[in-house]
Protein backbone atom coordinates (compact mmCIF):
# COMPACT_ATOMS: atom_id res chain seq x y z
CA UNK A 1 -23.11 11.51 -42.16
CA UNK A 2 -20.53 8.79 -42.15
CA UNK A 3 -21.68 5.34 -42.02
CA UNK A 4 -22.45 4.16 -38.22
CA UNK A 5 -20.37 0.76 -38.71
CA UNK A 6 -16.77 2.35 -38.72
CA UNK A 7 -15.22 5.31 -36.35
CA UNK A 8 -15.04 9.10 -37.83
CA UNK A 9 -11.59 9.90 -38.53
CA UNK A 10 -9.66 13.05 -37.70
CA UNK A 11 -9.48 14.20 -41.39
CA UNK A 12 -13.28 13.88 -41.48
CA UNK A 13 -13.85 16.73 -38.75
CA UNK A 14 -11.30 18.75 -40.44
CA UNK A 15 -12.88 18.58 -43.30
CA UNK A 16 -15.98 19.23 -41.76
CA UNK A 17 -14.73 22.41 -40.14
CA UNK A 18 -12.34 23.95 -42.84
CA UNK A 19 -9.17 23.27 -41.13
CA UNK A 20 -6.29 21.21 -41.27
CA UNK A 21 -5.66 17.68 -39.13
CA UNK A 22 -3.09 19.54 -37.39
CA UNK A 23 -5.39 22.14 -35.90
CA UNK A 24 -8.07 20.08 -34.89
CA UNK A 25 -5.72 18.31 -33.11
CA UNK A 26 -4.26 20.97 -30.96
CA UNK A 27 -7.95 22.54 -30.80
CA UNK A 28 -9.10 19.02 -29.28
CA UNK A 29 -6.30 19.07 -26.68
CA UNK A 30 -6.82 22.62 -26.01
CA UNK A 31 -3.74 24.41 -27.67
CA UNK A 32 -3.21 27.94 -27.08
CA UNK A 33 -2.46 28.23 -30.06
CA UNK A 34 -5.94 27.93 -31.69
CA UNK A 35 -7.97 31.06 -31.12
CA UNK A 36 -11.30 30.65 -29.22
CA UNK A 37 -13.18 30.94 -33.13
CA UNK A 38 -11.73 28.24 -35.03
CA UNK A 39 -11.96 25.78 -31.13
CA UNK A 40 -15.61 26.02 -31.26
CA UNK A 41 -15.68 25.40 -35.13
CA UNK A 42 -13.78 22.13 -34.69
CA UNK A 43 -15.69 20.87 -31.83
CA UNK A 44 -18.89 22.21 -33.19
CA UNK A 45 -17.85 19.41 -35.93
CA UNK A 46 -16.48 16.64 -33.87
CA UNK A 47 -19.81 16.88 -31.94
CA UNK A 48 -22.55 16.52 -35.04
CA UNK A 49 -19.91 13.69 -36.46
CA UNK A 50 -19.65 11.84 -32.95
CA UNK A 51 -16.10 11.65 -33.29
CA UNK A 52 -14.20 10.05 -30.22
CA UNK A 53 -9.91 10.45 -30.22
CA UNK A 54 -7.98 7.78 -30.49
CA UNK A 55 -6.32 7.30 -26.93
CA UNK A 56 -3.06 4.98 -28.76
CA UNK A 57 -2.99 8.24 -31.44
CA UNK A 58 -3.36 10.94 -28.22
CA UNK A 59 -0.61 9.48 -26.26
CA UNK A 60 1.71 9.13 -29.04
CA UNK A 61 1.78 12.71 -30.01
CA UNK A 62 1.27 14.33 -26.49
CA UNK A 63 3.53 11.33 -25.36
CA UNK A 64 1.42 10.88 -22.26
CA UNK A 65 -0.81 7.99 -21.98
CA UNK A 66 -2.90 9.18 -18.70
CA UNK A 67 -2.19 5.96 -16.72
CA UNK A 68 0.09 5.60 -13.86
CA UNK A 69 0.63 1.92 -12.10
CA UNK A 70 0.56 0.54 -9.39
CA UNK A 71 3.40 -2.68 -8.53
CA UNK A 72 2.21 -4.50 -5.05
CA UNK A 73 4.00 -7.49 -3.40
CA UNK A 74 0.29 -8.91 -3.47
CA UNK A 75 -3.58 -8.47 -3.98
CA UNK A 76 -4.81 -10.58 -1.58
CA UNK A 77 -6.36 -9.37 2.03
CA UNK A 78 -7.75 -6.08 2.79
CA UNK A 79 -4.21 -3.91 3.25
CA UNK A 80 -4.06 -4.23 -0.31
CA UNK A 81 -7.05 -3.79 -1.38
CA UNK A 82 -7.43 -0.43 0.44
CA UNK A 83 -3.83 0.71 -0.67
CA UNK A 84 -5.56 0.35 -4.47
CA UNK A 85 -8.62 1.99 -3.29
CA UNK A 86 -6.83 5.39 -2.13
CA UNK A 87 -4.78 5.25 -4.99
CA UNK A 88 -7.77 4.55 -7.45
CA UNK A 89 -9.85 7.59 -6.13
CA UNK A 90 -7.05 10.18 -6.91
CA UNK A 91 -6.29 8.57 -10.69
CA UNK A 92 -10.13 8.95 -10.93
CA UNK A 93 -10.66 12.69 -9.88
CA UNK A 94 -8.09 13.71 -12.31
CA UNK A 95 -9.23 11.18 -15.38
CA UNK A 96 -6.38 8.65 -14.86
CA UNK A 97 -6.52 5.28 -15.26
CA UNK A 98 -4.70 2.91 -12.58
CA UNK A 99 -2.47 -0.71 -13.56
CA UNK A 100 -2.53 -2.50 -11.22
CA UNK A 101 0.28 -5.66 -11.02
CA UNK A 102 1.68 -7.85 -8.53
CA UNK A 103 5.27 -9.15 -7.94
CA UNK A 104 4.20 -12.11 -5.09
CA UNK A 105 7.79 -10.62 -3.10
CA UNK A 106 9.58 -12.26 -6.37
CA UNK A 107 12.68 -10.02 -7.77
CA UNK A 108 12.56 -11.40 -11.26
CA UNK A 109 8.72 -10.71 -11.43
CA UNK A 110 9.55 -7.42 -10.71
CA UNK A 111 12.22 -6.74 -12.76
CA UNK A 112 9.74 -8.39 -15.64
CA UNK A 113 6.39 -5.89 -14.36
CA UNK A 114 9.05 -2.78 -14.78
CA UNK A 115 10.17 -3.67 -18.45
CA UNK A 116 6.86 -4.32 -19.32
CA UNK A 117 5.02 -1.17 -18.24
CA UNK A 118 7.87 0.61 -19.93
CA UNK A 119 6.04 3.26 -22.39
CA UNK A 120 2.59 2.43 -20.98
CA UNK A 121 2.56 4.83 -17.48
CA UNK A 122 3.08 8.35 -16.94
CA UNK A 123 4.26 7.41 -13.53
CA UNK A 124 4.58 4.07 -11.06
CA UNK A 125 3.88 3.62 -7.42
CA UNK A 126 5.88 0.90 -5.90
CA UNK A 127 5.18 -0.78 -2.99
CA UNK A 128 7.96 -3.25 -2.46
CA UNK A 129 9.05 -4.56 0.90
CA UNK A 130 12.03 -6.66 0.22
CA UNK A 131 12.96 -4.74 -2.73
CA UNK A 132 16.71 -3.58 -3.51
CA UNK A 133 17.38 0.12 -5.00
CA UNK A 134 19.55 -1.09 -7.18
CA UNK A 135 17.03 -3.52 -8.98
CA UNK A 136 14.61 -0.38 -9.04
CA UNK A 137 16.74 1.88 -10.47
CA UNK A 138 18.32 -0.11 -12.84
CA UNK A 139 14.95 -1.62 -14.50
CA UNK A 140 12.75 1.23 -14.44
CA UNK A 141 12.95 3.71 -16.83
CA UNK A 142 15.41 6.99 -15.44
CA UNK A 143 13.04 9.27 -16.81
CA UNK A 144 10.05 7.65 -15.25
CA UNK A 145 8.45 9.59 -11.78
CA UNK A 146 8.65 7.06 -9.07
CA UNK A 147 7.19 6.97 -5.49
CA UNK A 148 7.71 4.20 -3.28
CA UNK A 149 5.05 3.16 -0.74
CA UNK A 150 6.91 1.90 3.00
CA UNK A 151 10.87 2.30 3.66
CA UNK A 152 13.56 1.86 1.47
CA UNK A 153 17.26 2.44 1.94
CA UNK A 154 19.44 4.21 -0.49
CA UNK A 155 16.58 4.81 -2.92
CA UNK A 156 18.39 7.98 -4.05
CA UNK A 157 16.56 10.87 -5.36
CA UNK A 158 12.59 8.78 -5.17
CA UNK A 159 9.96 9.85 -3.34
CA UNK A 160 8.79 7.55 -0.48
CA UNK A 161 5.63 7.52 1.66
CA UNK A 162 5.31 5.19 4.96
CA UNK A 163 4.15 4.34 8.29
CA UNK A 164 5.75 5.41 11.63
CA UNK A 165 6.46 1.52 11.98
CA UNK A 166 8.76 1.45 15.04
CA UNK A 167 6.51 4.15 16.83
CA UNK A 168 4.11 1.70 16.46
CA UNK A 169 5.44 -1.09 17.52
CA UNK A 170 6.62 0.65 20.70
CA UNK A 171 3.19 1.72 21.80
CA UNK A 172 2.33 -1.82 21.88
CA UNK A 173 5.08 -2.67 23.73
CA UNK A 174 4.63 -0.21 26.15
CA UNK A 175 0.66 -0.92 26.25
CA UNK A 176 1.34 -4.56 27.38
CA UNK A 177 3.78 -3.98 30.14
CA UNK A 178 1.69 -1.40 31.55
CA UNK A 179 -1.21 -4.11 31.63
CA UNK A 180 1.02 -6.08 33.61
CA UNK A 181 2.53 -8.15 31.47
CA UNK A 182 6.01 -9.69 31.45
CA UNK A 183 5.94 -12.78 29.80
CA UNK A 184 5.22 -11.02 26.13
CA UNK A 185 5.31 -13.17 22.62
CA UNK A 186 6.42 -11.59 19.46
CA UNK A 187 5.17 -12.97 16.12
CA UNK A 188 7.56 -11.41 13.57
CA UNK A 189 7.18 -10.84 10.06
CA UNK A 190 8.69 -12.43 6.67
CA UNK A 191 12.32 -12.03 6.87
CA UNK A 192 14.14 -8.83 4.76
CA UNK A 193 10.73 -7.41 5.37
CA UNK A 194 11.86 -3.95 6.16
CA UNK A 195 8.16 -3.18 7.55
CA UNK A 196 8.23 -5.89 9.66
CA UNK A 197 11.85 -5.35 11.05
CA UNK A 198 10.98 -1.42 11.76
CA UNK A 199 7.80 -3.14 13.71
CA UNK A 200 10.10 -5.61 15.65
CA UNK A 201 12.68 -2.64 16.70
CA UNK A 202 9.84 -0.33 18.00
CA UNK A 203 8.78 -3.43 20.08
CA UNK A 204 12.14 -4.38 21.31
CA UNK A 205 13.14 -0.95 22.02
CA UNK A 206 10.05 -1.02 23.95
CA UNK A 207 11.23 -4.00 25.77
CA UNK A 208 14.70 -2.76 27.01
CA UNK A 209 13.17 0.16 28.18
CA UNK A 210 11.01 -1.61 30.59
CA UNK A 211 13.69 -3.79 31.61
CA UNK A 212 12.82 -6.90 29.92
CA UNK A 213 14.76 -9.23 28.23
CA UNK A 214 12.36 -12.09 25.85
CA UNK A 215 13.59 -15.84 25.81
CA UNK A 216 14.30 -17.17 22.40
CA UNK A 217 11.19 -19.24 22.25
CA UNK A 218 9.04 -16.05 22.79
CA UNK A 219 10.47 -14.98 19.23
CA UNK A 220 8.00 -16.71 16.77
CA UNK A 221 8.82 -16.61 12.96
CA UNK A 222 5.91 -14.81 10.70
CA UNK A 223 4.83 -14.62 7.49
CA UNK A 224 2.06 -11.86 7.51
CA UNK A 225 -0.83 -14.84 6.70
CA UNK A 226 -3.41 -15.84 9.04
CA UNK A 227 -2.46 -19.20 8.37
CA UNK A 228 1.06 -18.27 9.75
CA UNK A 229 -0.61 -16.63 12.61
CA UNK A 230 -2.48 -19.80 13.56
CA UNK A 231 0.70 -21.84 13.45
CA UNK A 232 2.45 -19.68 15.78
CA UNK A 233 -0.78 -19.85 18.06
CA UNK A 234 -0.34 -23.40 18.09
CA UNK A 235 3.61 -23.09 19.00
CA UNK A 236 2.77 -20.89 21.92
CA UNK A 237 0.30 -23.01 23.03
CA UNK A 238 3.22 -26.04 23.62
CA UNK A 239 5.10 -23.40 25.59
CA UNK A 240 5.33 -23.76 29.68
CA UNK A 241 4.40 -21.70 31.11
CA UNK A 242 2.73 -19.83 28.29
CA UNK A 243 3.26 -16.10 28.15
CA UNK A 244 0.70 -13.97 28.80
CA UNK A 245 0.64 -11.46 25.80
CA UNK A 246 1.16 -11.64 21.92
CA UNK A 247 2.14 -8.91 19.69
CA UNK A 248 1.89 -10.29 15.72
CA UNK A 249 3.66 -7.55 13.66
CA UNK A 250 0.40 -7.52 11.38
CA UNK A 251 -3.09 -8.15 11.73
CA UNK A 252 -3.70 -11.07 9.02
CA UNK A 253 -1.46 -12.85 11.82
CA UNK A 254 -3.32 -11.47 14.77
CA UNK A 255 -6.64 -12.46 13.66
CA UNK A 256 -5.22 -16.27 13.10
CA UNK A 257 -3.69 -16.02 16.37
CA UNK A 258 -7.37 -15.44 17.38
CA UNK A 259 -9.23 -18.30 15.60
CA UNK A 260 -6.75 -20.88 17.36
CA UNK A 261 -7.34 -19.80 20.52
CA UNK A 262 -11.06 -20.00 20.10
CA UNK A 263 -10.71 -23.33 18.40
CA UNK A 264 -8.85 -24.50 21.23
CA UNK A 265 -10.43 -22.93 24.13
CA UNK A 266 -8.04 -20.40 25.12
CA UNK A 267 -9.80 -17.36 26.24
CA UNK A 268 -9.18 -13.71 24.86
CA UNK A 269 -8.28 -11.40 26.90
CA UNK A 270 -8.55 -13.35 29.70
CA UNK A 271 -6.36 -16.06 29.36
CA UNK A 272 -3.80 -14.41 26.81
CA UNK A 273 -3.81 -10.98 25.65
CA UNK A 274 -3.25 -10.15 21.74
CA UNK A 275 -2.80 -7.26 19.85
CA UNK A 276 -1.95 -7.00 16.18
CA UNK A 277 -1.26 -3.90 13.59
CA UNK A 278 -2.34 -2.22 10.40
CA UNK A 279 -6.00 -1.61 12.07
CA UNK A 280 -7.90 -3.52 8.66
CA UNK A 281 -12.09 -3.11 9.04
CA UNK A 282 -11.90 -6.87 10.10
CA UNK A 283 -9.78 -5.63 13.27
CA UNK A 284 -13.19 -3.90 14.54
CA UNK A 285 -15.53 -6.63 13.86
CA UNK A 286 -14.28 -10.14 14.76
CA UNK A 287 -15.05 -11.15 18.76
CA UNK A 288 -13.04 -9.94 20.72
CA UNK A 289 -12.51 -6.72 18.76
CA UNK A 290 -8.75 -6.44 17.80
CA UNK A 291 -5.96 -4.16 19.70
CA UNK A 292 -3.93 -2.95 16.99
CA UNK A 293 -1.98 0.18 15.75
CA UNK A 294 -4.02 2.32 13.15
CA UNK A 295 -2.80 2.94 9.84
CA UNK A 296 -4.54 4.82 7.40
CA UNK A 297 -3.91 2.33 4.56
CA UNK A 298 -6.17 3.88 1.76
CA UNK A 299 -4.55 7.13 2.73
CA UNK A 300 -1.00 5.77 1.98
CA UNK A 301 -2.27 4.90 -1.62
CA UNK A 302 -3.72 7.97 -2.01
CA UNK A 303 -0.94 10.15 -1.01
CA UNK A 304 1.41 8.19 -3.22
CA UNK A 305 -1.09 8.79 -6.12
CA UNK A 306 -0.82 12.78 -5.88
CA UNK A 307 2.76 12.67 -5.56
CA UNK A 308 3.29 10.70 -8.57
CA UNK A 309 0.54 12.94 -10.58
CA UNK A 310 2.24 15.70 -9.13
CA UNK A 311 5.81 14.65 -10.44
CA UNK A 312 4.17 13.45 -13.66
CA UNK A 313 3.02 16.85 -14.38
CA UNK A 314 6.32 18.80 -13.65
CA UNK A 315 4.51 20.15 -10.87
CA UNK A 316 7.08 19.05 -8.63
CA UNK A 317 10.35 19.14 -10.86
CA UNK A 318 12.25 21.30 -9.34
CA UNK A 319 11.73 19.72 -5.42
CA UNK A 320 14.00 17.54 -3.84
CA UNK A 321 13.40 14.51 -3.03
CA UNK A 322 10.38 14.20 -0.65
CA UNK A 323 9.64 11.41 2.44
CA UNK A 324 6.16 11.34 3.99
CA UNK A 325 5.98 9.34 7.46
CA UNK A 326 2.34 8.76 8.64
CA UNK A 327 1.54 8.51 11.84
CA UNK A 328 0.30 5.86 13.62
CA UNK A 329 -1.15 5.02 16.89
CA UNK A 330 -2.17 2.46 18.97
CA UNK A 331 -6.41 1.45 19.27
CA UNK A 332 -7.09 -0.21 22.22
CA UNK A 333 -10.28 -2.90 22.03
CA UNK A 334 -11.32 -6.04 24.14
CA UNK A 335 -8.82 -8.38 22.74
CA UNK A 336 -6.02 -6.53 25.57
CA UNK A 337 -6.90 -6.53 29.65
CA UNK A 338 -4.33 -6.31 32.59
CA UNK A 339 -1.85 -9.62 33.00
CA UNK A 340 -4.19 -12.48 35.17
CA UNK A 341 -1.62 -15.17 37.92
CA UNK A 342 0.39 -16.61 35.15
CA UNK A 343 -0.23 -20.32 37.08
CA UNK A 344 -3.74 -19.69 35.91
CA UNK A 345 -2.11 -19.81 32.46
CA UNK A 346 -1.30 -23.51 32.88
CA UNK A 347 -4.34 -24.89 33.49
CA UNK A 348 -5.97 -26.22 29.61
């Protein structure tokens, strides 16, 4: 028995079991071409000499390295987090490991995160807002299965997977003029976010169907943090009259939009209606609960998982390229109610 203080080595078991390296390597990754005899003779040894592969010496000779990654603008706030958790469960179920980086919305990270997981994924999932094909398919590998996670342009012959943002967007358009609102506030999203802007159009569209046309200052610039959220709170807040509805293109903003008004003594829904989107678990909990458009976020990670394992695996080599659009739908809770006398709104 070899001594318990260093690793048994692949010429040990093939010693072991009468065979050479080479066959107890293709019996160990299950080669057809090792009869069902000689398999259970070289595992019968690897067992009784508790010997464990080498996963840097596996991936260089099946040239697969049974990790696929995962590039996000961000990890913090629950949209993220979920995204990793749907994506996580599928690597799991088929013994993949998931990388897991972040770009912080900066081009050169990103350009860095792609030459650096060069050689070290069997395939990358890419969730990148403000991102430009061209950077994408110049930097990462052309060999290299790729699916993107929200909207792109031009991204050529990748696989993408995103939310029905403008259908969104217009369901809470239409939801607050049917309240009774008319005097409607938009808090956008960062700018040459092209979730954000799909968001925006839905609304908009929305808006010139109904017939109404928003003032400038009803326009508030985002940046998809409940800090930026709160700001814009405070902005409407200045504004006379004030309107009578928000819409913040995600929830993060939505549920800063919220804390102001409590802080401040603005009343939800009575005073001013709000409604937010992506549907996170906080949506459903804070007081009042949050009206918001439903995604299935973990969902989107895990769909973008399969398709990646899928391509990975040749399984899908000889398909076009492939666009999944989720659906998404509006969840009405207590922080929307029918328009109150906008004079009321002056009062505070």
């Amino acid at each position: 028995m070899p001594s318990a203080k260093r690793k048994t080595t692949i010429r040990e078991v093939a010693r072991r079991a009468g065979v050479s390296v080479a066959t107890v390597s293709r019996a160990l990754n299950n080669s057809p071409l090792v009869d069902h005899a000689t398999s259970e003779k070289v595992l019968t040894a690897a067992r009784r000499l508790r010997y464990v592969p080498n996963a840097s010496a596996r991936s260089l000779s099946t040239r697969r390295t049974e990790t696929i990654g995962l590039i996000l603008p961000d990890m913090h706030g629950e949209f993220f987090s979920e995204i990793i958790r749907g994506a996580d469960a599928v690597a799991r179920r088929h013994h993949y490991h998931l990388l897991v980086s972040s770009t912080h919305s900066n081009r050169q990270e990103l350009e860095t995160t792609l030459s650096t997981l060069h050689g070290r994924i069997d395939g990358l999932i890419l969730m990148s807002p403000h991102l430009e094909s061209e950077t994408l398919l110049y930097h990462a590998p052309s060999e290299l299965p790729i699916v993107l996670i929200g909207p792109v342009e031009d991204a050529g012959e990748i696989d993408a997977i995103h939310v029905d943002n403008e259908g969104g967007g217009f369901q809470v358009g239409m939801h607050l003029h049917e309240l009774g609102h008319r005097r409607i506030a938009v808090v956008k999203g960062p700018k040459g976010n092209v979730d954000a802007a799909e968001r925006y159009f839905g609304f908009m569209r929305a808006m010139k169907q109904v017939g109404i046309t928003l003032p400038i200052e009803l326009m508030l610039e985002g940046d998809f943090t409940g800090a930026g959220g709160y700001q814009a709170a405070l902005n409407l807040l200045a504004l006379v009259p004030r309107p009578t509805a928000v819409f913040a293109l995600n929830d993060d903003m939505a549920i800063g939009l919220l804390r102001c008004f409590h802080e401040k003594g603005i009343r939800v829904p009575e005073d001013i209606a709000v409604a937010g989107f992506d549907d996170v678990q906080m949506s459903a909990v804070i007081r009042p609960a949050l009206t918001t458009v439903h995604v299935d976020i973990s969902e989107l990670g895990a769909l973008a998982a399969k398709r990646v394992l899928a391509l990975s695996m040749k399984e899908s080599a000889q398909q076009k390229r492939t666009t999944v659009v989720l659906p998404s739908r509006l969840i009405v809770r207590q922080s929307t109610s029918p328009a109150t006398n906008p004079v009321q709104l002056q009062r505070a």
